[in-house]
Protein backbone atom coordinates (compact mmCIF):
# COMPACT_ATOMS: atom_id res chain seq x y z
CA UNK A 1 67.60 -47.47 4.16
CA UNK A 2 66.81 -46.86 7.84
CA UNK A 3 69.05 -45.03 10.63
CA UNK A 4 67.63 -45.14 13.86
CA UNK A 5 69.73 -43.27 16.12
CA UNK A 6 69.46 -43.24 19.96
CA UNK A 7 70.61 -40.56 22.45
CA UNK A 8 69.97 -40.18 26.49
CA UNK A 9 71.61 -43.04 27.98
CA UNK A 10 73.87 -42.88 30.86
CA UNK A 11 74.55 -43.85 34.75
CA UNK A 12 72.01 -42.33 36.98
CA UNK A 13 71.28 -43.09 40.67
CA UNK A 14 68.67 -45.16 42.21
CA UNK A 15 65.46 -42.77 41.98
CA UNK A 16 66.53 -41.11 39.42
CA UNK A 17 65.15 -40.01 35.90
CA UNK A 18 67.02 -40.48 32.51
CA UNK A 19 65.20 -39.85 29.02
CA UNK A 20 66.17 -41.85 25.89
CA UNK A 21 65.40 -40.90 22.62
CA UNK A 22 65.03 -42.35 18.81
CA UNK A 23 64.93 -40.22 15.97
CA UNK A 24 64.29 -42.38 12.73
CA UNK A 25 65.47 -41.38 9.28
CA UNK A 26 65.76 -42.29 5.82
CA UNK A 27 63.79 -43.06 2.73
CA UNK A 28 60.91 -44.08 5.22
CA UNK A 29 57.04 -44.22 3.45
CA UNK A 30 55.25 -44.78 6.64
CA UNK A 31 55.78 -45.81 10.50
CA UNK A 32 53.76 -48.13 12.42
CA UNK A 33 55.11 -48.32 15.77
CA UNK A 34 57.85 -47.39 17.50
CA UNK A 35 59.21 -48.80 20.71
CA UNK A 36 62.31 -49.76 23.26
CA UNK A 37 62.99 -53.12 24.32
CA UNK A 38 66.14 -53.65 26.38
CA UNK A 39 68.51 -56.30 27.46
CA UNK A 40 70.39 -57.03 30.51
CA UNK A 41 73.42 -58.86 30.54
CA UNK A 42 72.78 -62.74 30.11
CA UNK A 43 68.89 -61.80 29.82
CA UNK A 44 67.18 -61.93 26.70
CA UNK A 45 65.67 -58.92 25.42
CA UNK A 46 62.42 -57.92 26.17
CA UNK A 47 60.17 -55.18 25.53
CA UNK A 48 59.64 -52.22 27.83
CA UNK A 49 57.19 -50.06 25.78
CA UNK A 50 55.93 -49.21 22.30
CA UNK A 51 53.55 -47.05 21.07
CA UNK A 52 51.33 -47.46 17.77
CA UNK A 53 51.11 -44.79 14.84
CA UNK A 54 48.04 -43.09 13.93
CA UNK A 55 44.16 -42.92 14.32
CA UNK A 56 43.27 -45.06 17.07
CA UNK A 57 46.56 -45.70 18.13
CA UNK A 58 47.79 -46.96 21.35
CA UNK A 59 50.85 -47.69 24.10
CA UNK A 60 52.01 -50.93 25.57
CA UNK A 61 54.22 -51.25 28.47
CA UNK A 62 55.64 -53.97 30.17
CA UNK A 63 54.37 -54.65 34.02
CA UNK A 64 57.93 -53.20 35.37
CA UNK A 65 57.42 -49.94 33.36
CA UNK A 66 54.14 -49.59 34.36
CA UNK A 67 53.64 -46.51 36.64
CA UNK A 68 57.36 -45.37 35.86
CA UNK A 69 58.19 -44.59 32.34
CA UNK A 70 56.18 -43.18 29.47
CA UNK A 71 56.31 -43.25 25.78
CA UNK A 72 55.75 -40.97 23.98
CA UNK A 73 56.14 -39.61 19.89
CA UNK A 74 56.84 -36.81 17.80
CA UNK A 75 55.88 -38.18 14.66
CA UNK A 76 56.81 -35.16 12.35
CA UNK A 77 60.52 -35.52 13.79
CA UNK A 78 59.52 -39.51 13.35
CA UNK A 79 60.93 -39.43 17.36
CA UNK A 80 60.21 -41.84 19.97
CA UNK A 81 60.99 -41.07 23.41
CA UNK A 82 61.09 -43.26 26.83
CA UNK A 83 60.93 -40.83 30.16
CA UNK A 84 62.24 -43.52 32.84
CA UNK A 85 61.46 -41.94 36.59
CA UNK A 86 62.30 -44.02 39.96
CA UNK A 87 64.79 -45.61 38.20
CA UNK A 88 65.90 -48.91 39.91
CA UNK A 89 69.36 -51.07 39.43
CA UNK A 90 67.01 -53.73 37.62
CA UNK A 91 66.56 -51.03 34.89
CA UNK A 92 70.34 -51.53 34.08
CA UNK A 93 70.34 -52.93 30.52
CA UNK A 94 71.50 -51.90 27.14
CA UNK A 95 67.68 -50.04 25.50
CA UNK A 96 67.23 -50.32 21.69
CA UNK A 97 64.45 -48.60 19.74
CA UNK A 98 62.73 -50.21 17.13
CA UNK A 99 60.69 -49.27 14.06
CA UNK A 100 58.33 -51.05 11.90
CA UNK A 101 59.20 -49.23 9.01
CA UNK A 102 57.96 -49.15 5.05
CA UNK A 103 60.89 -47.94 2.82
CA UNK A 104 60.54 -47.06 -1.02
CA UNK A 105 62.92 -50.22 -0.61
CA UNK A 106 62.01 -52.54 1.46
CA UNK A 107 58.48 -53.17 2.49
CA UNK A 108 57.44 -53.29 6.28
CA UNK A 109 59.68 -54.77 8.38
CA UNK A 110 61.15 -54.24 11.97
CA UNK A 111 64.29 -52.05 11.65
CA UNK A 112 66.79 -51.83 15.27
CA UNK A 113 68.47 -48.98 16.71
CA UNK A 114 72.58 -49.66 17.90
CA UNK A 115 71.51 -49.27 21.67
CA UNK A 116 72.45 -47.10 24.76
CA UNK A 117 73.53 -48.00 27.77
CA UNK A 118 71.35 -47.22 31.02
CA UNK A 119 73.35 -48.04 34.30
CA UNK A 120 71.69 -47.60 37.49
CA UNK A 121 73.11 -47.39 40.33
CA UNK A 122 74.49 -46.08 44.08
């Protein structure tokens, strides 16, 4: 199966910087695209980033991440990261990395990291 484990999270002020990370593992064949959405409490979740595997690939941010954090990969550790600068209380929300994964189990599907908490405030 799939782990996807998530480190990074914390309390930070407004302004600040915090940098998650997702490091997938597991009887994985291949990665698509790897991502964070996150969810504030009595929001839905939505999508803040995600970035596509291989030739031609490419990144996707949502308008409030624009400008302010960056995705980024190292695909041999199969990590995703998420740099978040001029952090703002808005940003408060759990952040869960995602996966489209093939497994010599399962085929592709979208596979969820437990979440860390980002908290920001004064």
């Amino acid at each position: 199966q799939v782990q996807l484990v998530e480190s990074g999270g914390g309390s930070v002020q407004p302004g600040g910087s915090l940098r998650l990370s997702c490091a997938a593992s597991g009887s994985i064949i291949s990665i698509n695209h790897m991502g964070w959405y996150r969810q504030a409490p009595g929001k839905e979740r939505e999508l803040v980033a995600v970035s596509t595997i291989g030739v031609g690939g490419r990144t996707d941010y949502a308008d409030s991440a624009k400008g302010r954090f960056t995705i980024s990969r190292d695909d041999a550790k199969r990590t995703v990261y998420l740099q978040m600068n001029s952090l703002r209380p808005e940003d408060t929300a759990v952040y869960y990395c995602t996966a489209f994964v093939h497994t010599i189990y399962t085929p592709p599907r979208d596979c969820w990291g437990q979440g860390t908490q980002v908290a920001v405030s004064s």
